[in-house]
Protein backbone atom coordinates (compact mmCIF):
# COMPACT_ATOMS: atom_id res chain seq x y z
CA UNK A 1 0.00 0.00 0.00
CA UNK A 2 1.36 3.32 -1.47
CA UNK A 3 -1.11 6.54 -0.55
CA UNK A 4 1.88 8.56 1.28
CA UNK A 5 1.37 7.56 4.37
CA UNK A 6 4.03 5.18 6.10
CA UNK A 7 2.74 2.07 7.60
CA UNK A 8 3.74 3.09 11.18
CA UNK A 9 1.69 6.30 11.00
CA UNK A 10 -1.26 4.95 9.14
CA UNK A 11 -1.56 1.88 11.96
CA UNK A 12 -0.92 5.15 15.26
CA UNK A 13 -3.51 6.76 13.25
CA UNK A 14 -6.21 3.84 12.44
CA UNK A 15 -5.97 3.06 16.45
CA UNK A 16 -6.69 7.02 17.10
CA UNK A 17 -9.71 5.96 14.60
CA UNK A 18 -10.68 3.08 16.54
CA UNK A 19 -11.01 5.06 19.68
CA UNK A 20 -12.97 7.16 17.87
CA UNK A 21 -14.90 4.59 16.46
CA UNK A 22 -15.88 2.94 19.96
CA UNK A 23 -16.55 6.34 21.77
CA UNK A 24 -19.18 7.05 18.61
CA UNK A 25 -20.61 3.72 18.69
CA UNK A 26 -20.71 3.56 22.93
CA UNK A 27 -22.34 7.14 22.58
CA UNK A 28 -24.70 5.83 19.79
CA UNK A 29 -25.94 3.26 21.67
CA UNK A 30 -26.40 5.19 24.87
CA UNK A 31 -28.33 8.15 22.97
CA UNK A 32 -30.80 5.73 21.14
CA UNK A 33 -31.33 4.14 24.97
CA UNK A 34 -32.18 7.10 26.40
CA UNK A 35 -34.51 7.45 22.75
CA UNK A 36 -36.46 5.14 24.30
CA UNK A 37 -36.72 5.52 27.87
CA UNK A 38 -36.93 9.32 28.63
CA UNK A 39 -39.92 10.40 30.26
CA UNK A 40 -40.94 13.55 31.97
CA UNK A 41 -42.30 17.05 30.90
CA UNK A 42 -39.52 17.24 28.70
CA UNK A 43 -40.23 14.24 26.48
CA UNK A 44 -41.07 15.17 23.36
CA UNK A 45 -38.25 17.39 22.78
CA UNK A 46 -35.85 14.98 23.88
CA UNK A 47 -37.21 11.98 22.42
CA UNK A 48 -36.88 14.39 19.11
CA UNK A 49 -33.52 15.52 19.80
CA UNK A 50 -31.87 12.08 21.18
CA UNK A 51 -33.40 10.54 17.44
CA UNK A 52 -31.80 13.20 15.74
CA UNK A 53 -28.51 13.07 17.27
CA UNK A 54 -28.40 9.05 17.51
CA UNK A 55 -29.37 8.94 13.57
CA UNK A 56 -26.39 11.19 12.70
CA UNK A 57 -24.02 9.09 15.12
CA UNK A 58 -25.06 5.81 13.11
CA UNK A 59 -24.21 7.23 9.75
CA UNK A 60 -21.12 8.39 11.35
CA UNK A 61 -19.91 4.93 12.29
CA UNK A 62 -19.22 4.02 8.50
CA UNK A 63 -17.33 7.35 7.86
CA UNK A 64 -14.94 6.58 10.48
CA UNK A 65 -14.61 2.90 9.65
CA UNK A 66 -13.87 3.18 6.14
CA UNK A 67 -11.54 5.87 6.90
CA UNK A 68 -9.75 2.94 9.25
CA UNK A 69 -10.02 0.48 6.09
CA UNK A 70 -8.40 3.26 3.41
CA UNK A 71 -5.78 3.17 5.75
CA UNK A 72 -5.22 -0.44 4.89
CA UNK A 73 -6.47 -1.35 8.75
CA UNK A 74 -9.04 -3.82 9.71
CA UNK A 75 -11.93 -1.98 12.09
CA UNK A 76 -13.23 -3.12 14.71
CA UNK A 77 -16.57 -4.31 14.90
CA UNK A 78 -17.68 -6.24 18.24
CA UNK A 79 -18.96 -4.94 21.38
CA UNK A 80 -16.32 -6.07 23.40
CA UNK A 81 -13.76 -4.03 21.02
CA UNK A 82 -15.44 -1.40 21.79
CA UNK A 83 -15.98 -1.69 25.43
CA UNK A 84 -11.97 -1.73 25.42
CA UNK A 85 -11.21 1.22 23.28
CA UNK A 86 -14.03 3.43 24.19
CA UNK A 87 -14.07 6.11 27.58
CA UNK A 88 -17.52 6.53 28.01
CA UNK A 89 -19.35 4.52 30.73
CA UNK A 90 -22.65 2.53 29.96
CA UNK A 91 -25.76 4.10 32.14
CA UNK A 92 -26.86 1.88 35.27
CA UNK A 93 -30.34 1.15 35.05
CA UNK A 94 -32.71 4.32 33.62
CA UNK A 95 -31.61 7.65 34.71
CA UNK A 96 -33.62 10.68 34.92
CA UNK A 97 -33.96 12.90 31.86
CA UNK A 98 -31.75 15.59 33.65
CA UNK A 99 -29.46 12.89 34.25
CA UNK A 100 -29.38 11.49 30.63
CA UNK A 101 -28.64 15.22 29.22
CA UNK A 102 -25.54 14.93 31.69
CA UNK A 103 -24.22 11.75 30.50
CA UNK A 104 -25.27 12.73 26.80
CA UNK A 105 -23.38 16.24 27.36
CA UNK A 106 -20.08 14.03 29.23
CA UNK A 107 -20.34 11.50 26.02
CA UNK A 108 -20.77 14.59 23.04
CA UNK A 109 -17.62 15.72 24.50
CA UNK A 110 -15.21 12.58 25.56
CA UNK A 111 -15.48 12.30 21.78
CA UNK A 112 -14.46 15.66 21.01
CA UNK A 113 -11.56 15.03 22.93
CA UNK A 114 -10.67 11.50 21.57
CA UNK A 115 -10.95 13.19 17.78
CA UNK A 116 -9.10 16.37 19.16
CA UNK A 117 -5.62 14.03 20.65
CA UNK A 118 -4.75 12.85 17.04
CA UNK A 119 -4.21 15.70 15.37
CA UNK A 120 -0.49 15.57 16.36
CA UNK A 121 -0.01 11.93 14.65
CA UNK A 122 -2.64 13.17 11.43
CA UNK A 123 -0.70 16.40 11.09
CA UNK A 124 2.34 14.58 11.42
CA UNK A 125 1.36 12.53 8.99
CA UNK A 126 0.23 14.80 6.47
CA UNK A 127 -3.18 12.90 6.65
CA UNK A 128 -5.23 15.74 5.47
CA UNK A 129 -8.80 13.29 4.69
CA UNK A 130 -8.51 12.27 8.40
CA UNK A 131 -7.85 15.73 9.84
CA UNK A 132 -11.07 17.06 7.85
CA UNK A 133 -12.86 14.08 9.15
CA UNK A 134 -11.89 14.78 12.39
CA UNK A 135 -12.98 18.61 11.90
CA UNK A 136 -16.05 17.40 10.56
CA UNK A 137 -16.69 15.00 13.36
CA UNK A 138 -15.69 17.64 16.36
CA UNK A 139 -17.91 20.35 15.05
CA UNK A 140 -20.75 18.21 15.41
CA UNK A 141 -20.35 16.89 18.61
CA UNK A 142 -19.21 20.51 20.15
CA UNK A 143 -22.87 21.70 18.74
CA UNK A 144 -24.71 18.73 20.57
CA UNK A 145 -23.07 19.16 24.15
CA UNK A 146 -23.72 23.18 23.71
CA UNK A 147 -27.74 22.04 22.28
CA UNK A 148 -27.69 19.56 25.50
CA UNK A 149 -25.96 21.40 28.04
CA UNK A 150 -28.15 24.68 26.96
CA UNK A 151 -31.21 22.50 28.76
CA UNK A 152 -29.77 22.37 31.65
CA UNK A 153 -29.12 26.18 32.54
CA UNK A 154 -32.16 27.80 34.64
């Protein structure tokens, strides 16, 4: 495999991927959960929002994993991957919707950071379709934690 990239940086940067990957996925999962199980005066707009967000996460997964295949990478692809590369914490039980806009607002932005730490190796790299995913990826999930945390000033 030729694209530029040596095979050292493109594996440092597919594993930066993967941690993406698993965060989005974990944070997918967690937002269609609380989809389903909010309740409380606020439920229609967060049963609207949580679809909205959780259908843009899901069509996010195969960005990121194809961008971990054009790398020449296998991705991973099994919850228990996941639960080892990702940093956000599954929900006990059913949490309040207060709660859930906390966890959603900790989640939007433990992937913010994940994307955020590989811009070193991707600049590095001169991996300029990963940095603009990355941009792409951060400037969505900055605009959901400000949308979430916004409903839970007084």
């Amino acid at each position: 495999m030729d694209i530029g990239i040596n095979k050292k940086d493109r594996e440092q940067i597919a594993d930066g991927l993967s941690h993406l990957l698993a965060d989005s996925f974990t944070l997918y999962l967690k937002t269609h959960n609380f989809h389903w199980n909010v309740t409380g005066p606020m439920f229609n707009t967060l049963h609207v929002m949580f679809m909205d967000q959780y259908t843009e996460l899901w069509n996010a997964l195969d960005m990121i994993a194809e961008r971990i295949r054009a790398l020449g990478v296998a991705a991973p692809g099994t919850c228990r991957e996941f639960a080892r590369l990702t940093v956000i914490k599954e929900s006990e039980g059913v949490p309040n919707a207060t709660e859930m806009i906390r966890q959603l607002v900790a989640g939007q932005e433990a992937v913010v950071k994940t994307a955020r730490g590989m811009f070193a190796i991707v600049d590095k790299a001169g991996d300029e379709p990963t940095a603009d995913l990355l941009t792409q990826r951060m400037q969505i999930h900055e605009k959901n934690a400000w949308m979430l945390r916004s409903l839970l000033e007084e």
